[in-house]
C-alpha atoms as a PDB file:
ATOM      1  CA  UNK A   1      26.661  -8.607-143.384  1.00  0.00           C
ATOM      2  CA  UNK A   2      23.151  -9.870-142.338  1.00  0.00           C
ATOM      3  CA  UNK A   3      20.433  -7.200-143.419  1.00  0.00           C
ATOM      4  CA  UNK A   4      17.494  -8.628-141.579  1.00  0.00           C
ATOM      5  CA  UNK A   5      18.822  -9.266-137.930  1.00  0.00           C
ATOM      6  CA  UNK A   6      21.731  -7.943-136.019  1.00  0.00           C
ATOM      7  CA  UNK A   7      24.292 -10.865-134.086  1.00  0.00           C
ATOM      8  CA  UNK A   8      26.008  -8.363-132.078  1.00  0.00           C
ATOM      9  CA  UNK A   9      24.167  -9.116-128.859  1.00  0.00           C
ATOM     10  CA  UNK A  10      24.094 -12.683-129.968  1.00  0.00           C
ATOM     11  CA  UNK A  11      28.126 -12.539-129.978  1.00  0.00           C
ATOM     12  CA  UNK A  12      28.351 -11.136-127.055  1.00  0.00           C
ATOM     13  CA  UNK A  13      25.914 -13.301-125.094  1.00  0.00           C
ATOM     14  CA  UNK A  14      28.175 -16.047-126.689  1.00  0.00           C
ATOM     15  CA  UNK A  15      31.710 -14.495-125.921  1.00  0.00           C
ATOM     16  CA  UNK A  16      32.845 -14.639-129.346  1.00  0.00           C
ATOM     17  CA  UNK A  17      32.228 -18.607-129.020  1.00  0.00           C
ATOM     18  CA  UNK A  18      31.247 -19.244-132.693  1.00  0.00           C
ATOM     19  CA  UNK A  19      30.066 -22.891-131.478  1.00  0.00           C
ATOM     20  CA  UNK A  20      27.467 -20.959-129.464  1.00  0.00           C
ATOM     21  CA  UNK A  21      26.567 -18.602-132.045  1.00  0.00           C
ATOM     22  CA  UNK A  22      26.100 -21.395-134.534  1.00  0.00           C
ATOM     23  CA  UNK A  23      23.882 -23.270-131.540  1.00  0.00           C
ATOM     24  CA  UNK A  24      21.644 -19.917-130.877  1.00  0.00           C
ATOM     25  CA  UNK A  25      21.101 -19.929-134.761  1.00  0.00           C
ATOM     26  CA  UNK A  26      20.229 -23.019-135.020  1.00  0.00           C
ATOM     27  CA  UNK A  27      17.772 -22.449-131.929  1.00  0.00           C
ATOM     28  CA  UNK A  28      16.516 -19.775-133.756  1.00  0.00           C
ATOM     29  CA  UNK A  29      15.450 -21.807-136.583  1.00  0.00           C
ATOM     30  CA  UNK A  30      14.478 -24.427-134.671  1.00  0.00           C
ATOM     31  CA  UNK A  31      11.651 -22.372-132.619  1.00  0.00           C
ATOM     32  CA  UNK A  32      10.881 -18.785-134.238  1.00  0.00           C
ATOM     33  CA  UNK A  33       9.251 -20.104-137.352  1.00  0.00           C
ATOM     34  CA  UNK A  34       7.274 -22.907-135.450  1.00  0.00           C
ATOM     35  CA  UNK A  35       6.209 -20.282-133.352  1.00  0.00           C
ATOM     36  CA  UNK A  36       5.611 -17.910-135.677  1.00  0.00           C
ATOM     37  CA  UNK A  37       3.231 -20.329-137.640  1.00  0.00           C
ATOM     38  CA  UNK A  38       1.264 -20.664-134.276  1.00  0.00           C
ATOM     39  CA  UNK A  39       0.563 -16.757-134.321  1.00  0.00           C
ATOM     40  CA  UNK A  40      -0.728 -16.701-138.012  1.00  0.00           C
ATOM     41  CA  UNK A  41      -3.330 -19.504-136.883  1.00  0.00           C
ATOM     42  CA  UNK A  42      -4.699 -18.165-133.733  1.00  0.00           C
ATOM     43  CA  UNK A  43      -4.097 -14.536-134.517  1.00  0.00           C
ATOM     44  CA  UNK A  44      -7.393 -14.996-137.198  1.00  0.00           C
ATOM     45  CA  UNK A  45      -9.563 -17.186-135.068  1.00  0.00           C
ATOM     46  CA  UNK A  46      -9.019 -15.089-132.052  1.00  0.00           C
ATOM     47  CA  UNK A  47      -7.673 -17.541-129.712  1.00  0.00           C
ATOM     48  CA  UNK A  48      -6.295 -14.951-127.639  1.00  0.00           C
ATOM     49  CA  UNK A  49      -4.394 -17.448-124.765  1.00  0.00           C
ATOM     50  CA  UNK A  50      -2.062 -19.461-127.898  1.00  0.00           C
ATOM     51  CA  UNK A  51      -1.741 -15.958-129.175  1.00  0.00           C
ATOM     52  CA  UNK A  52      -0.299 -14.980-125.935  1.00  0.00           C
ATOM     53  CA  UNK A  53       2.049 -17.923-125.691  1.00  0.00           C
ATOM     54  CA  UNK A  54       3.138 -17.994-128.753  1.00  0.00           C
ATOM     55  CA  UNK A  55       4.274 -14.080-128.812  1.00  0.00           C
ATOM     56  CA  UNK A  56       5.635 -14.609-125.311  1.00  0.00           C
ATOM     57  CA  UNK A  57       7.867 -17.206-126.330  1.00  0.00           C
ATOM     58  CA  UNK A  58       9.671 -15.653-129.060  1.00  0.00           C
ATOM     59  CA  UNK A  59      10.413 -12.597-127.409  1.00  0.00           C
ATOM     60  CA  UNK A  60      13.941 -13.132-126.001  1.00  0.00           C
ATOM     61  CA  UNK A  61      14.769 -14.511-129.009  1.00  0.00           C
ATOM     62  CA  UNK A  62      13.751 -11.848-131.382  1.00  0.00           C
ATOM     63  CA  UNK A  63      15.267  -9.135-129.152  1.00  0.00           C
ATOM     64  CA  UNK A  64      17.998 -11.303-129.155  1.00  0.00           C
ATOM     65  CA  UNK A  65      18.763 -11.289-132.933  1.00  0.00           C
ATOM     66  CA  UNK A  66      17.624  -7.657-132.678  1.00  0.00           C
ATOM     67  CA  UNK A  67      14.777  -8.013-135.612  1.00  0.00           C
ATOM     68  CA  UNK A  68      13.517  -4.983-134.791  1.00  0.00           C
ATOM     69  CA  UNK A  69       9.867  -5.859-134.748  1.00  0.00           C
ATOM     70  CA  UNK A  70      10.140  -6.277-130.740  1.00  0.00           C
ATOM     71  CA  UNK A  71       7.476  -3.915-129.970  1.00  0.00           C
ATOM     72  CA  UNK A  72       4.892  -4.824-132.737  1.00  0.00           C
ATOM     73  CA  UNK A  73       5.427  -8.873-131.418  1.00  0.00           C
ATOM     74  CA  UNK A  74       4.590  -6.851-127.851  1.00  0.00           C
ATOM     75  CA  UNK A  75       1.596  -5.043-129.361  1.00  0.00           C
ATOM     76  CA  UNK A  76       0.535  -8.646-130.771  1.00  0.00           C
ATOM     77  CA  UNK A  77       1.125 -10.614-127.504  1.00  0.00           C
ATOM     78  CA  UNK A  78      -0.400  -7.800-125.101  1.00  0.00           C
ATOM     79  CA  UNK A  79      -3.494  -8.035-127.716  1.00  0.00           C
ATOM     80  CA  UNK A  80      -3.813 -11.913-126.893  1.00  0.00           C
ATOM     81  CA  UNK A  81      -2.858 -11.017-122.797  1.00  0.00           C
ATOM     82  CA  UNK A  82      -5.312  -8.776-122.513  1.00  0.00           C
ATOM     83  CA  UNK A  83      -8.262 -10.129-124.736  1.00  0.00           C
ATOM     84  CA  UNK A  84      -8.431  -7.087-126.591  1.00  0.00           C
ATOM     85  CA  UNK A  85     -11.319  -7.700-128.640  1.00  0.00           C
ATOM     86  CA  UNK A  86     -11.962  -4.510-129.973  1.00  0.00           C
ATOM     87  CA  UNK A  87      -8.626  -4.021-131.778  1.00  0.00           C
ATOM     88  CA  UNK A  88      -7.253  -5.778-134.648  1.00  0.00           C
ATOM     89  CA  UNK A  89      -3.497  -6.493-134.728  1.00  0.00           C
ATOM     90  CA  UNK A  90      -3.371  -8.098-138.536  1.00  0.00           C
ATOM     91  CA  UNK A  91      -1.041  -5.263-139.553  1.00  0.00           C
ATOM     92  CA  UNK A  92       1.823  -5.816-136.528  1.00  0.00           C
ATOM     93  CA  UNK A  93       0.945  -9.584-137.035  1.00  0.00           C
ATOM     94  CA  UNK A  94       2.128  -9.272-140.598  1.00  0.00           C
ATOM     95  CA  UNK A  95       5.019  -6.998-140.096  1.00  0.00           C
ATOM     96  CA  UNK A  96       6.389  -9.976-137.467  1.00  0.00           C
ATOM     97  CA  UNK A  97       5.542 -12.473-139.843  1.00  0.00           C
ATOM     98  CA  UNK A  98       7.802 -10.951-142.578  1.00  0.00           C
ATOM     99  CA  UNK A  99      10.144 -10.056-140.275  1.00  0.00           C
ATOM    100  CA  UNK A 100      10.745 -13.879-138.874  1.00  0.00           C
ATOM    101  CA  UNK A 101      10.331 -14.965-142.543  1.00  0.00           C
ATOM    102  CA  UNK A 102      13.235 -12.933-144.157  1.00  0.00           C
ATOM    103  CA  UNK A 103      15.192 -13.267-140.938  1.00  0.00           C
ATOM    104  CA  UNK A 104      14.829 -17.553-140.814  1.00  0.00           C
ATOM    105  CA  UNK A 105      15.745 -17.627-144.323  1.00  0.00           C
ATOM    106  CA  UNK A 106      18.737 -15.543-144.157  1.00  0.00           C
ATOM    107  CA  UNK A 107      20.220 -17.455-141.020  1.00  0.00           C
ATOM    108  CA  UNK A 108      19.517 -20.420-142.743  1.00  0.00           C
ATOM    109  CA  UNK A 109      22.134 -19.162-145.891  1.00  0.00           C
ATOM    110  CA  UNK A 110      24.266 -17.533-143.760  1.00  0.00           C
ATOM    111  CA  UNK A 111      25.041 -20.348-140.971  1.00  0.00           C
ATOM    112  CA  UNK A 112      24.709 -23.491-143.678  1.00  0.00           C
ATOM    113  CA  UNK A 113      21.343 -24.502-142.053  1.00  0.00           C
END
């Protein structure tokens, strides 16, 4: 029984097709921590349009595998979106982070990846 995302949507996106679920995992690995990596660099130097993409991007497929950081990875992106200077977003920024983190590593033992 995963503890740090959910595959019920995932499953049910896929029809039960394991093939697919196995694909969408392997996506998931594939993308989330490359993308991921991009936030923790341009979170810190304030480059607020990578920040943006980056966030953007991995927003299906966090909702997806239900992580339940979803609206902290909002908070981050809308931070980038809207150049919000004034605030600092270091403590959602970390909570995504360990979220993707434990997450990557326990798709990666569950699905043989």
């Amino acid at each position: 029984m995963p503890k740090h995302y959910k595959l019920d949507r995932v499953r049910e996106m896929a029809d039960n097709d394991e093939d697919f679920v196995m694909a969408l995992a392997g996506a998931f690995i594939e993308e989330v921590p490359e993308d991921a990596e991009r936030l923790k660099k341009s979170v810190p130097v304030k480059d607020f349009h990578e920040t943006y993409q980056a966030a953007h991007k991995m927003k299906p497929t966090i909702d997806l595998f239900e992580l339940g950081v979803l609206d902290k990875l909002i908070e981050v992106q809308d931070w980038g979106k809207f150049e919000k200077t004034d605030e600092n977003v270091d403590a959602q920024l970390q909570i995504v982070l360990n979220a993707v983190e434990n997450a990557t590593n326990e798709i990666k033992a569950d699905f043989g990846l």
